[in-house]
PDB file of N, CA and C in Angstrom:
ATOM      1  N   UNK A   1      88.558 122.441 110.389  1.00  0.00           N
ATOM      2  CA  UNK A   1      87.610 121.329 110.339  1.00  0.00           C
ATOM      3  C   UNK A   1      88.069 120.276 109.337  1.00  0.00           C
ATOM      4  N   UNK A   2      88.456 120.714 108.474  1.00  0.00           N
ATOM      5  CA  UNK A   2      88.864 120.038 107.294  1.00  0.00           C
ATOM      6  C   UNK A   2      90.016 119.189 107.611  1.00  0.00           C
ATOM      7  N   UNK A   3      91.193 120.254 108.423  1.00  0.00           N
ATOM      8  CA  UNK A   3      92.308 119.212 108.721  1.00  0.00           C
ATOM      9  C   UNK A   3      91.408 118.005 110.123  1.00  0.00           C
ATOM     10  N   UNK A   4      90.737 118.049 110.824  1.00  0.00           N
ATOM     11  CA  UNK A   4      90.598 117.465 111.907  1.00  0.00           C
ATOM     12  C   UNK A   4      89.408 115.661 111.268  1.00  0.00           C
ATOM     13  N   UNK A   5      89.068 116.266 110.421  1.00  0.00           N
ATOM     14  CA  UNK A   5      88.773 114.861 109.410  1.00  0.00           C
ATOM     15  C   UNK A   5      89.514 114.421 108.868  1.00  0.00           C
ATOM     16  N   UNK A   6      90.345 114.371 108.291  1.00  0.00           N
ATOM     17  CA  UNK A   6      91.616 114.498 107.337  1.00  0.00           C
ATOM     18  C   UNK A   6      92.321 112.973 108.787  1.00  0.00           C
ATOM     19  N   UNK A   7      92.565 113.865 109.843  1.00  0.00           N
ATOM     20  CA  UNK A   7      93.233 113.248 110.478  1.00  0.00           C
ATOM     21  C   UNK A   7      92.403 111.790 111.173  1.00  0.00           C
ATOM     22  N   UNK A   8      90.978 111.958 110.999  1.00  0.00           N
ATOM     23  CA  UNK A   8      90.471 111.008 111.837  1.00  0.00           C
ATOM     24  C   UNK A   8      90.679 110.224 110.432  1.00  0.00           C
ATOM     25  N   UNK A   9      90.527 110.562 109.498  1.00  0.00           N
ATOM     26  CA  UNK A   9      90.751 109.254 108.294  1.00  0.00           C
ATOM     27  C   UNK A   9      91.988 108.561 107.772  1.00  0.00           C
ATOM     28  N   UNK A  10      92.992 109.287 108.663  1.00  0.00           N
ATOM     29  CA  UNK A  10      94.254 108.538 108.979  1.00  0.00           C
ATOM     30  C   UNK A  10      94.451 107.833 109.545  1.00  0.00           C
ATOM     31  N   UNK A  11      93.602 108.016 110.836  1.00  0.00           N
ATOM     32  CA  UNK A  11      93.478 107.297 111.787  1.00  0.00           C
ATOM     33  C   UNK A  11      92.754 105.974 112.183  1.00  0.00           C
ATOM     34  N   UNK A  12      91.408 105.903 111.212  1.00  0.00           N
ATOM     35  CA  UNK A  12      91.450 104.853 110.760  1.00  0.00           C
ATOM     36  C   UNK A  12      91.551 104.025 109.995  1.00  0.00           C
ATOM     37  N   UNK A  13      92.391 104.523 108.502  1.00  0.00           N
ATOM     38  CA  UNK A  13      93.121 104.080 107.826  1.00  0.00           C
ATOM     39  C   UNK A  13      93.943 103.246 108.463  1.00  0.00           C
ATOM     40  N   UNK A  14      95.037 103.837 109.056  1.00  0.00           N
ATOM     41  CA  UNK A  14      95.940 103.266 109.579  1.00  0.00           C
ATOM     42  C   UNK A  14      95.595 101.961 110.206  1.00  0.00           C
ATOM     43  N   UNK A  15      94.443 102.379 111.436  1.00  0.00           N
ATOM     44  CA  UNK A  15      94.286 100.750 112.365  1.00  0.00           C
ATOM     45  C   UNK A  15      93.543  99.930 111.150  1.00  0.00           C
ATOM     46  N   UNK A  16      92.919 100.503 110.382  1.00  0.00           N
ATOM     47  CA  UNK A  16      92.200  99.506 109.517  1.00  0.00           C
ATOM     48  C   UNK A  16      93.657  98.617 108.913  1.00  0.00           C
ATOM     49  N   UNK A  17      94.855  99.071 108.209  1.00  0.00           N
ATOM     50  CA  UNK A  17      95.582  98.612 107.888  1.00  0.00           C
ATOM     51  C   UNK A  17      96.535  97.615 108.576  1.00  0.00           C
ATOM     52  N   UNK A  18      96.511  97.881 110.160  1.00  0.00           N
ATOM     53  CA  UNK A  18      96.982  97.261 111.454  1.00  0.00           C
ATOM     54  C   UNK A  18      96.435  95.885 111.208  1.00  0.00           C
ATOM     55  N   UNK A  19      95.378  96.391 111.470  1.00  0.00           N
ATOM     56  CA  UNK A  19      93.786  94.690 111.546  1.00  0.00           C
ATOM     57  C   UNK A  19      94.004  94.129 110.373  1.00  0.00           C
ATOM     58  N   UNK A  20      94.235  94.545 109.020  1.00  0.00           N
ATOM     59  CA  UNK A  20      94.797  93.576 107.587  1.00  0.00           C
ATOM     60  C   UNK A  20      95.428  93.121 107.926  1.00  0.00           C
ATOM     61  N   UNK A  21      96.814  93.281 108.111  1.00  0.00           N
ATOM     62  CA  UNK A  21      98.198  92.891 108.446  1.00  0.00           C
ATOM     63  C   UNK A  21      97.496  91.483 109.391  1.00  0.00           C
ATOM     64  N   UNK A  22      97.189  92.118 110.654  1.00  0.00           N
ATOM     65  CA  UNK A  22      97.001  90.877 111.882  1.00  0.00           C
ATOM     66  C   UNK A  22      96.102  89.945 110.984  1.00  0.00           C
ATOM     67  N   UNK A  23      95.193  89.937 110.143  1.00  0.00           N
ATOM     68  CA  UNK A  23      94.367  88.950 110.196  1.00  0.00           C
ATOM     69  C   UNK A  23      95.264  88.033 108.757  1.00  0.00           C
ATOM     70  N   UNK A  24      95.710  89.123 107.711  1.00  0.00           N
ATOM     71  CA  UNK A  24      96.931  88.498 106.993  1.00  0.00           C
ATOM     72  C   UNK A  24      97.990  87.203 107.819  1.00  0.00           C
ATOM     73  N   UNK A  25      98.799  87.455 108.925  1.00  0.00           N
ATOM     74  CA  UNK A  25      99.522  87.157 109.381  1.00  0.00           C
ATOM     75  C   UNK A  25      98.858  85.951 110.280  1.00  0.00           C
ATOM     76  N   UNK A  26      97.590  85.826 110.433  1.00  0.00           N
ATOM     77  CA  UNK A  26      97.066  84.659 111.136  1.00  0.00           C
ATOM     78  C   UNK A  26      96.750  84.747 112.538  1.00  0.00           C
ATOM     79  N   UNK A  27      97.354  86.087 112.752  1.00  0.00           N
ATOM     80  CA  UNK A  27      97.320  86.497 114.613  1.00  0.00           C
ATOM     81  C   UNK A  27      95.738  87.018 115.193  1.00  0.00           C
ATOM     82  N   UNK A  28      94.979  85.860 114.613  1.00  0.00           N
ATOM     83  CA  UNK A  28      93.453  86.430 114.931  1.00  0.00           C
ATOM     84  C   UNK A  28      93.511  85.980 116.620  1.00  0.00           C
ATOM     85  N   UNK A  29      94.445  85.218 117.141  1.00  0.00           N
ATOM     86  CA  UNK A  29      93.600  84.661 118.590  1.00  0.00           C
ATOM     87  C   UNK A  29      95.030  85.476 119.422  1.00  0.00           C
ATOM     88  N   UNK A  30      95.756  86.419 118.797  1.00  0.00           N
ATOM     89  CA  UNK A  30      96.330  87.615 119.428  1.00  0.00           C
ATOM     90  C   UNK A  30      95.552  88.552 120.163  1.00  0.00           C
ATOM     91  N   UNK A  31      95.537  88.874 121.373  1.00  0.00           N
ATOM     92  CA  UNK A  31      95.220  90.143 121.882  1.00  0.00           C
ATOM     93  C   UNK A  31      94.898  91.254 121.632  1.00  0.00           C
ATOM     94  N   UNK A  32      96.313  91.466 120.623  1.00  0.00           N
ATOM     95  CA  UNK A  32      96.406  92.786 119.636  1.00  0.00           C
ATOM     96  C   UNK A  32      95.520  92.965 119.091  1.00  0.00           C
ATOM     97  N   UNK A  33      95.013  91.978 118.361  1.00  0.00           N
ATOM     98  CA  UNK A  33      94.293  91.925 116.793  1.00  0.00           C
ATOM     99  C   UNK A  33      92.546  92.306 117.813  1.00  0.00           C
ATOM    100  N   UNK A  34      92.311  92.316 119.180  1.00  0.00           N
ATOM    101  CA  UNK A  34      90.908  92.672 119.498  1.00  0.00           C
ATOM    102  C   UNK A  34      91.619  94.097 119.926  1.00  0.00           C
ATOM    103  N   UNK A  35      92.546  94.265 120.228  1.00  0.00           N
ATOM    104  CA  UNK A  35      92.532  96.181 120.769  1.00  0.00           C
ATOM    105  C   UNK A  35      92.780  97.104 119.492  1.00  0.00           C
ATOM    106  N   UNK A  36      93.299  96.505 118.852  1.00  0.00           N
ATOM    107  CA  UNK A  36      92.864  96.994 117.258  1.00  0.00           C
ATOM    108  C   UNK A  36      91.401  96.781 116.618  1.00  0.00           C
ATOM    109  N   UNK A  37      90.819  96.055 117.176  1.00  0.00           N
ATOM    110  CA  UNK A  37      89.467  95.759 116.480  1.00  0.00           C
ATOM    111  C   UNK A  37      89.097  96.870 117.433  1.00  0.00           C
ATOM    112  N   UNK A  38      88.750  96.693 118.773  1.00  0.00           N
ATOM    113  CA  UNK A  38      88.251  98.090 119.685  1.00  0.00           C
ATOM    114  C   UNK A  38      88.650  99.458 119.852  1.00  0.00           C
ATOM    115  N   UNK A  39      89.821  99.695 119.095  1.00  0.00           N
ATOM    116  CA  UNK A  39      90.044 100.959 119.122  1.00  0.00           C
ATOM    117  C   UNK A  39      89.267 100.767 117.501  1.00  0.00           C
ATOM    118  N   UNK A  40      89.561 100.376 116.391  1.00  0.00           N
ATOM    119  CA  UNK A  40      88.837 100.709 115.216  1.00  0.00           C
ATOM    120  C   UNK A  40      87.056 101.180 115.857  1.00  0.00           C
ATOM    121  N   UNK A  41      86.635 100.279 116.693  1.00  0.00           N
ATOM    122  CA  UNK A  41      84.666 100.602 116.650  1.00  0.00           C
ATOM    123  C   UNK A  41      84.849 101.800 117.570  1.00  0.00           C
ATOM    124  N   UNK A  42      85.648 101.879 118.688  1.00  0.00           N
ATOM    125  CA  UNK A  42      85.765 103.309 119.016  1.00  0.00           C
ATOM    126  C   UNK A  42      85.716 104.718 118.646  1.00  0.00           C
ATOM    127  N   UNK A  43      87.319 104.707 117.879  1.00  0.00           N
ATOM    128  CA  UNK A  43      87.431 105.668 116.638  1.00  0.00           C
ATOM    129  C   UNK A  43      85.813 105.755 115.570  1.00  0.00           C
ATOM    130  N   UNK A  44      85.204 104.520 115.537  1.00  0.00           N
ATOM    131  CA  UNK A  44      84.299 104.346 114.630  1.00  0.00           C
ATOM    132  C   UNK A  44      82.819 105.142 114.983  1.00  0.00           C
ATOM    133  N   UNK A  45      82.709 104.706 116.852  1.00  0.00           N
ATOM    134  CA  UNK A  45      81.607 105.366 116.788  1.00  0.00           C
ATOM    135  C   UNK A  45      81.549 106.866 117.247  1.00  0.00           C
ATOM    136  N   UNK A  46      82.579 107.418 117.307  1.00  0.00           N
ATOM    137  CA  UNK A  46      82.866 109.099 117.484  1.00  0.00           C
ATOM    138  C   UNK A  46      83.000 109.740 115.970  1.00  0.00           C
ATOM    139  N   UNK A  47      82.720 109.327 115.253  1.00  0.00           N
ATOM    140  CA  UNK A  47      82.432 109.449 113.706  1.00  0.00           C
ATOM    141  C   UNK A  47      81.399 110.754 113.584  1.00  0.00           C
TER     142      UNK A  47
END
C-alpha cells in the first residue's frame, strides 16, 4: 500500500513538474500543456 502511494505521488509530481516547465516556457496555447493539465485532474480525481 505504501509503495502504491509512493508511486501515485511520483506521478503527480512529475506531471505537476511537466505543467511548470510548459507554463515556464510560455507553451500555454500548446496542446500538450491541456493533456498534461487532464491527465494531472485525472490522476487527481482517483486520489
Amino acid at each position: 500500500m505504501a509503495t502504491f502511494v509512493l508511486l501515485k505521488f511520483i506521478a503527480i509530481a512529475s506531471l505537476g513538474y511537466f505543467l511548470f516547465l510548459s507554463l515556464l516556457a510560455g507553451t500555454l496555447d500548446s496542446p500538450f500543456t491541456f493533456i498534461d493539465a487532464g491527465l494531472l485532474w485525472i490522476v487527481g480525481k482517483k486520489m
